[in-house]
C-alpha atoms as a PDB file:
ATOM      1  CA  UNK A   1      30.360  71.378 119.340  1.00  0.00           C
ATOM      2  CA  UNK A   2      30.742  71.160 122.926  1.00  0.00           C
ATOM      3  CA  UNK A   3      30.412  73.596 125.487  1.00  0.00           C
ATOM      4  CA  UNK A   4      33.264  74.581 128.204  1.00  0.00           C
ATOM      5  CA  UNK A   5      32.390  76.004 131.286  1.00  0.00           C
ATOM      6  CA  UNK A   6      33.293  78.912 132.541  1.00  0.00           C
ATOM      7  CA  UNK A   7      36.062  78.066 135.424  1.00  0.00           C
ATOM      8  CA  UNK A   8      37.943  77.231 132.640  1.00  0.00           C
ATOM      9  CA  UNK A   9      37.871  80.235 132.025  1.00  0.00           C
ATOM     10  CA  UNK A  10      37.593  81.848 135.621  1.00  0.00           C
ATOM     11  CA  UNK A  11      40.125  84.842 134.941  1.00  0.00           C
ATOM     12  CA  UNK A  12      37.145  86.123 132.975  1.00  0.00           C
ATOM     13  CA  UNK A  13      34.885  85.313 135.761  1.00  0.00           C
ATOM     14  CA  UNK A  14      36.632  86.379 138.732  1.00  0.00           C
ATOM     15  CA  UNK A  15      37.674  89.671 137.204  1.00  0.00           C
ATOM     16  CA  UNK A  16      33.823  90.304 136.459  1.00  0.00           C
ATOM     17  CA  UNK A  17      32.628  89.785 140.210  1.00  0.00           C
ATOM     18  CA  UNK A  18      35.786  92.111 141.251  1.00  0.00           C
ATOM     19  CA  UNK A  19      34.929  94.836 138.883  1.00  0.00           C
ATOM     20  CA  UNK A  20      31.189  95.408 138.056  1.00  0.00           C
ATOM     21  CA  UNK A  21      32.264  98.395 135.359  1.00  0.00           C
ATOM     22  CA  UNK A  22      35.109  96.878 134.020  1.00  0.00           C
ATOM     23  CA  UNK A  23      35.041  94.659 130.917  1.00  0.00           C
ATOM     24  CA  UNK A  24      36.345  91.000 131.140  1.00  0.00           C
ATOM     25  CA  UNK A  25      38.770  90.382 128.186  1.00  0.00           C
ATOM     26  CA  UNK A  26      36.946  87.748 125.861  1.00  0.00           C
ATOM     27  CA  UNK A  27      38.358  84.103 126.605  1.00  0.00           C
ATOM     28  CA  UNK A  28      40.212  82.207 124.034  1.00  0.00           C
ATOM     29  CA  UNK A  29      40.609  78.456 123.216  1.00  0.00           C
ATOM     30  CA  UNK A  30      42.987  76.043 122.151  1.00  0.00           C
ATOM     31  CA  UNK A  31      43.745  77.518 118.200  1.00  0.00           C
ATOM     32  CA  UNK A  32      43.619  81.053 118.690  1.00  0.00           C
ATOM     33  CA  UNK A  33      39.641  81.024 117.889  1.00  0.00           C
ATOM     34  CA  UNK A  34      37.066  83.053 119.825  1.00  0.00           C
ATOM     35  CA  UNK A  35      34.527  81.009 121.812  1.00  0.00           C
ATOM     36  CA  UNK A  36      30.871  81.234 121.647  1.00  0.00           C
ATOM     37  CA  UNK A  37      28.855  82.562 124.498  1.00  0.00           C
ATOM     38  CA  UNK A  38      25.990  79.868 125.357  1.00  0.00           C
ATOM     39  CA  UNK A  39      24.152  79.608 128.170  1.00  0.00           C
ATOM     40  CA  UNK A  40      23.491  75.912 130.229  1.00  0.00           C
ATOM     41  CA  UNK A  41      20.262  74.489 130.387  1.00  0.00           C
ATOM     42  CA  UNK A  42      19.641  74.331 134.108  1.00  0.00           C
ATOM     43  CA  UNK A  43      17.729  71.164 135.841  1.00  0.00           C
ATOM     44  CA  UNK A  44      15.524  72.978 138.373  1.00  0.00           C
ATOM     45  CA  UNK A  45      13.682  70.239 139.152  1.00  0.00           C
ATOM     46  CA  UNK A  46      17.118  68.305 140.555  1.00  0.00           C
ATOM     47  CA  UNK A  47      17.979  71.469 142.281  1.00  0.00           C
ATOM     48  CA  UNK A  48      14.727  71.837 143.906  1.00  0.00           C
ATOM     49  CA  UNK A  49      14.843  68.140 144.880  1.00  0.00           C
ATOM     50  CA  UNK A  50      18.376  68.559 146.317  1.00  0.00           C
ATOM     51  CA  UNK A  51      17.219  71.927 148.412  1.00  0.00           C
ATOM     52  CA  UNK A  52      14.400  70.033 149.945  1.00  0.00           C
ATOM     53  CA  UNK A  53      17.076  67.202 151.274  1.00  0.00           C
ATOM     54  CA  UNK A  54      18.913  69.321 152.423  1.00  0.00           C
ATOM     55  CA  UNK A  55      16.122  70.919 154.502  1.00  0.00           C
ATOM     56  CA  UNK A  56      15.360  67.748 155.669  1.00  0.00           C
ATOM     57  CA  UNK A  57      19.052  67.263 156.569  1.00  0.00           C
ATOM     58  CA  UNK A  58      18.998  70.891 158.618  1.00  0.00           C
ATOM     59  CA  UNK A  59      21.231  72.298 156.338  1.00  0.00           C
ATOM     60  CA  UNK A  60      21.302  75.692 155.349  1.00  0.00           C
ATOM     61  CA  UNK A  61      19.396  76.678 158.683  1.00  0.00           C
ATOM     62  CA  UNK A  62      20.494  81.273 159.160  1.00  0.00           C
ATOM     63  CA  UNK A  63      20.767  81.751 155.703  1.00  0.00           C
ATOM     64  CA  UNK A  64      17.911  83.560 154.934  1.00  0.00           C
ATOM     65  CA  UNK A  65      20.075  86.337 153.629  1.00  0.00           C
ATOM     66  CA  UNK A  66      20.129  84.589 150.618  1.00  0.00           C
ATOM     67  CA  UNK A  67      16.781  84.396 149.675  1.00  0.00           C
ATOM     68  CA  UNK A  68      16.164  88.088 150.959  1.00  0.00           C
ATOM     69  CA  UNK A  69      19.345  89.593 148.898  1.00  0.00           C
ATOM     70  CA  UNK A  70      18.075  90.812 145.949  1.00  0.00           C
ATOM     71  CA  UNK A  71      16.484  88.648 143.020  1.00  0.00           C
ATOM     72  CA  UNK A  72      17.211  84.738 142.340  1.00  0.00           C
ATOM     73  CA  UNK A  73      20.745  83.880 141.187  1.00  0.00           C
ATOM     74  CA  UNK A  74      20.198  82.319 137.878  1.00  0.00           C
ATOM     75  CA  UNK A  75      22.247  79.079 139.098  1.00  0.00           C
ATOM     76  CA  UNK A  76      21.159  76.759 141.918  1.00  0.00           C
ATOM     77  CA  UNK A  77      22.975  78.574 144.880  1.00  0.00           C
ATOM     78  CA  UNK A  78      25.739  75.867 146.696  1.00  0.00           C
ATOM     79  CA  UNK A  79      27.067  76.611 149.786  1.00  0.00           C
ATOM     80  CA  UNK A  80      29.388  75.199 152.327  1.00  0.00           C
ATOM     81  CA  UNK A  81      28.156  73.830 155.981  1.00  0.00           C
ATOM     82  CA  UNK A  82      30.250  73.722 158.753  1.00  0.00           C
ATOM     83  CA  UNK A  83      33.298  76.084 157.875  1.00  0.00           C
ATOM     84  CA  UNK A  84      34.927  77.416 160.798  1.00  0.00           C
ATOM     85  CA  UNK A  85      34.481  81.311 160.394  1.00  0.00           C
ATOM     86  CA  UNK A  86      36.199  84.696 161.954  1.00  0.00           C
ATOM     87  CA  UNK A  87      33.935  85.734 164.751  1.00  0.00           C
ATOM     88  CA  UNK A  88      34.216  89.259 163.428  1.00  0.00           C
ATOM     89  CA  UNK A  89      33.270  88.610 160.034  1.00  0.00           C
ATOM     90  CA  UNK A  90      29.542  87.728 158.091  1.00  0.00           C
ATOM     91  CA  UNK A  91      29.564  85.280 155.244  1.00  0.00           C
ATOM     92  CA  UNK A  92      28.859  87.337 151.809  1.00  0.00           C
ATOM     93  CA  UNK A  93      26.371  86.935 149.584  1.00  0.00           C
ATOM     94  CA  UNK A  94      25.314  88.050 145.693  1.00  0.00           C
ATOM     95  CA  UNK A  95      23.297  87.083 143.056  1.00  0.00           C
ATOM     96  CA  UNK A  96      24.849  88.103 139.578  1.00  0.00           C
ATOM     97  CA  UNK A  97      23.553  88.693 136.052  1.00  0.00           C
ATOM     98  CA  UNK A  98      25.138  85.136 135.059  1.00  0.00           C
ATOM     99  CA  UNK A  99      25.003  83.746 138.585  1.00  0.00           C
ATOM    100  CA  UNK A 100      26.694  84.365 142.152  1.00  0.00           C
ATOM    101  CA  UNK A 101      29.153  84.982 144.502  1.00  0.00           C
ATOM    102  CA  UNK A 102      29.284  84.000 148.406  1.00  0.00           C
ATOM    103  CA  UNK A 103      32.164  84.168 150.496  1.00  0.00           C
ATOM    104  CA  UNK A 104      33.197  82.750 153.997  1.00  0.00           C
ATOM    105  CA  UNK A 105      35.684  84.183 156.103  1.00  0.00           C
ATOM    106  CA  UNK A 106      37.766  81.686 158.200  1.00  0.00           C
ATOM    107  CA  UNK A 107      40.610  81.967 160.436  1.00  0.00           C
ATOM    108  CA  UNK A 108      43.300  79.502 157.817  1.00  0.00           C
ATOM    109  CA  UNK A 109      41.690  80.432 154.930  1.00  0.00           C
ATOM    110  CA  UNK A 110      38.765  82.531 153.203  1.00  0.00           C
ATOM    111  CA  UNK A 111      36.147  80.310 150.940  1.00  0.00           C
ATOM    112  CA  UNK A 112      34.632  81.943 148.306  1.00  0.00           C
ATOM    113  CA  UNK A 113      31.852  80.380 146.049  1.00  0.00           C
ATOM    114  CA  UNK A 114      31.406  81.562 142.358  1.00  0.00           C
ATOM    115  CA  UNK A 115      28.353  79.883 140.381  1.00  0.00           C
ATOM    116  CA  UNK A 116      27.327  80.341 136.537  1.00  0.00           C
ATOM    117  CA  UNK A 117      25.416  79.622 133.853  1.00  0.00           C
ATOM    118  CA  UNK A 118      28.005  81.178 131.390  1.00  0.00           C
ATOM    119  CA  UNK A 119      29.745  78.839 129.400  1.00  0.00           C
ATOM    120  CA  UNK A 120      31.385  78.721 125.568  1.00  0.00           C
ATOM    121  CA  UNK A 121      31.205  76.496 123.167  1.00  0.00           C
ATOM    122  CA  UNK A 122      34.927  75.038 121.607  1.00  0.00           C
ATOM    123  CA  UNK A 123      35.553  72.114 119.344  1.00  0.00           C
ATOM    124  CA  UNK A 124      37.182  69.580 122.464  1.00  0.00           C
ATOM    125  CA  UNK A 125      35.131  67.277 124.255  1.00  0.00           C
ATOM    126  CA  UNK A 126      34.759  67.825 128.355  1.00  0.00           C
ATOM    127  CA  UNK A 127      31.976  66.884 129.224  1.00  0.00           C
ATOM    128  CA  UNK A 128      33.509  64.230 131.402  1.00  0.00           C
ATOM    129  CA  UNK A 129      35.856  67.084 132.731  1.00  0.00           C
ATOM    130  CA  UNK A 130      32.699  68.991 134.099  1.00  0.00           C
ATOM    131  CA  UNK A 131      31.425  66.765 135.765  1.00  0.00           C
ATOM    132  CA  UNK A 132      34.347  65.706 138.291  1.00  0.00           C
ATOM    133  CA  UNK A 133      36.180  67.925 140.546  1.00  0.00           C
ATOM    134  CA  UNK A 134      39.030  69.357 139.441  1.00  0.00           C
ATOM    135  CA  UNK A 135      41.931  70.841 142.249  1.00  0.00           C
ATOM    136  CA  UNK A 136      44.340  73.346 140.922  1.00  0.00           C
ATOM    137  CA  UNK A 137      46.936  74.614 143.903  1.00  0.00           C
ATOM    138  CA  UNK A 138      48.272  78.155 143.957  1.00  0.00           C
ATOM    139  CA  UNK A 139      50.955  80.014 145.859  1.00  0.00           C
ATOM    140  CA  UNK A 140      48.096  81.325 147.758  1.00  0.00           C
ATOM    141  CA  UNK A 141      45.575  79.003 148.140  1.00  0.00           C
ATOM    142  CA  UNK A 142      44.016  76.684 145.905  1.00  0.00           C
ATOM    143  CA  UNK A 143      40.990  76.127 143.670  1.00  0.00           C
ATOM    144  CA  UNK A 144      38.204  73.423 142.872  1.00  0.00           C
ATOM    145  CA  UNK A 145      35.909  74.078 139.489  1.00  0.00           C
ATOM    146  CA  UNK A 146      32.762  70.880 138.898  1.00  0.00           C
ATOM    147  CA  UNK A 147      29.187  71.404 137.186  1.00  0.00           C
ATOM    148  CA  UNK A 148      26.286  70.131 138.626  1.00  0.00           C
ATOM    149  CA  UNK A 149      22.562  70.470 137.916  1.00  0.00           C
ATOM    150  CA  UNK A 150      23.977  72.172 134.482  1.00  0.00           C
ATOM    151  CA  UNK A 151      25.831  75.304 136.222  1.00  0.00           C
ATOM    152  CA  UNK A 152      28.992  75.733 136.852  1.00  0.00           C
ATOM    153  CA  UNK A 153      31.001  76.392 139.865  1.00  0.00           C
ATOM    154  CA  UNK A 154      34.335  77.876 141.216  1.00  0.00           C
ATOM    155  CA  UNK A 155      35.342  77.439 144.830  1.00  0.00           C
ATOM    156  CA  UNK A 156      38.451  79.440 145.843  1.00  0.00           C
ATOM    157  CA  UNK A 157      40.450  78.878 149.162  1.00  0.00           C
ATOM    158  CA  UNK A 158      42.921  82.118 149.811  1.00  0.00           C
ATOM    159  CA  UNK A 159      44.989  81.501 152.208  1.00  0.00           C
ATOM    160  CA  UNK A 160      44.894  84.448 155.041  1.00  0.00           C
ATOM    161  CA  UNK A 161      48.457  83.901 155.850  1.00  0.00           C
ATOM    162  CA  UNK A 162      51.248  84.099 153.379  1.00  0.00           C
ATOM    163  CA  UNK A 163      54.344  83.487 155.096  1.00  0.00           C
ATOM    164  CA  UNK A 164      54.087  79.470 156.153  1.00  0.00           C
ATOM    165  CA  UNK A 165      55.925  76.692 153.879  1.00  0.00           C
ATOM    166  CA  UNK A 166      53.016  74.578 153.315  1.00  0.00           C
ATOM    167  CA  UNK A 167      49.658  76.233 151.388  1.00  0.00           C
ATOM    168  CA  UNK A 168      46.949  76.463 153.778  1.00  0.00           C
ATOM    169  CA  UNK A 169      44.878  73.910 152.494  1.00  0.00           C
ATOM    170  CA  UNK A 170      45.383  70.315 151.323  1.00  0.00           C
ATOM    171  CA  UNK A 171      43.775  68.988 147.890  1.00  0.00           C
ATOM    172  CA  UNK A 172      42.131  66.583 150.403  1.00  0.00           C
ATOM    173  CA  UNK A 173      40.069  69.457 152.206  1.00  0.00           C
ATOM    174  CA  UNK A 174      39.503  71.353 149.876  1.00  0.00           C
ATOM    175  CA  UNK A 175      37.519  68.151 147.536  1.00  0.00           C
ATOM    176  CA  UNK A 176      35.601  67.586 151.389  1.00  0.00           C
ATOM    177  CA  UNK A 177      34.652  70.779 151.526  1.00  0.00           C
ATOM    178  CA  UNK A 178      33.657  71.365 147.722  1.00  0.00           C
ATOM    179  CA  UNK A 179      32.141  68.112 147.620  1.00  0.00           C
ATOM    180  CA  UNK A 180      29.854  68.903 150.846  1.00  0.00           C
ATOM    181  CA  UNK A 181      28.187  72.027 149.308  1.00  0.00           C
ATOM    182  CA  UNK A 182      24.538  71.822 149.413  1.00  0.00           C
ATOM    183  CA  UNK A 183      21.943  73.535 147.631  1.00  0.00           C
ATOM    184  CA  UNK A 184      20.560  76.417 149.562  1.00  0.00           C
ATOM    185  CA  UNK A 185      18.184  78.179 147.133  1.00  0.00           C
ATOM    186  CA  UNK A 186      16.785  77.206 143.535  1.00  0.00           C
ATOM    187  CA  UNK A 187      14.029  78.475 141.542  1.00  0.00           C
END
């Protein structure tokens, strides 16, 4: 059996970084069956390899917050360089039980970053799936799920306005931005 990741099955995900005490209802897949809770087998060694690069590359420079925020996230932590933020408002940080949450205020649009090492196992076969990035639109915003280094991640664009005819973000930024993410702590 294979296993599915977890932004599959974000509405479990999301609604357990929004609500510490509330319980997630249990996912289901394709056949009415229950999935199996399994945890990925992370490559820390890639992960450490990518955070020196990006060192090297000056990424990642004013975020010691998220080394100092409480214990290791689980995941390799990705983050986004160069977003154009509120002037009012801190990017967000927090390591999880199963991974993290950070989130990026910005003027068009708010970026939030979910990572995991949750996943199920099912019957189907996406492994390919996983692997490349996958854009699904929404009336107010949009989303982009991928794995890499074994984890699996969730990055959410919410539109701050509501009212304008075209989302706030195009499939085109949101794949720059997702695929510029760079690894800014690992174990």
């Amino acid at each position: 059996m294979n296993r599915v990741a977890s932004f599959v099955l974000c509405g479990a995900f999301l609604a357990a970084c929004s609500a510490e005490t509330q319980d997630a209802p249990a996912p289901v897949v394709a056949g009415g069956s229950e999935p199996v809770e399994v945890e990925n087998a992370i490559d820390w060694g890639a992960a450490r390899l990518a955070l020196t690069q990006a060192a090297d590359e000056g990424l990642g420079a004013g975020l010691a917050s998220v080394a100092s925020s409480g214990p290791p996230a689980p995941v390799p932590v990705l983050l986004p360089s160069g977003l154009v933020r509120t002037a009012s408002a801190e990017p967000r940080y927090r390591p999880l039980e199963d991974g993290y949450f950070a989130a990026y205020p910005g003027p068009r649009f708010d970026v939030i970053v979910n990572g995991t090492k949750q996943a199920f196992e099912t019957g189907g076969d996406l492994s390919d799936a996983r692997e490349s990035m996958l854009f699904t639109p929404s009336e107010a915003g949009a989303q982009v799920s991928f794995s890499r280094f074994g984890a699996d991640y969730l990055v959410e664009f919410e539109c701050r306005v509501l009212d304008g005819e075209a989302n706030c973000i195009t499939e085109e930024e949101a794949l720059e931005i997702s695929e510029s993410l760079f690894v800014a702590a690992a174990q």
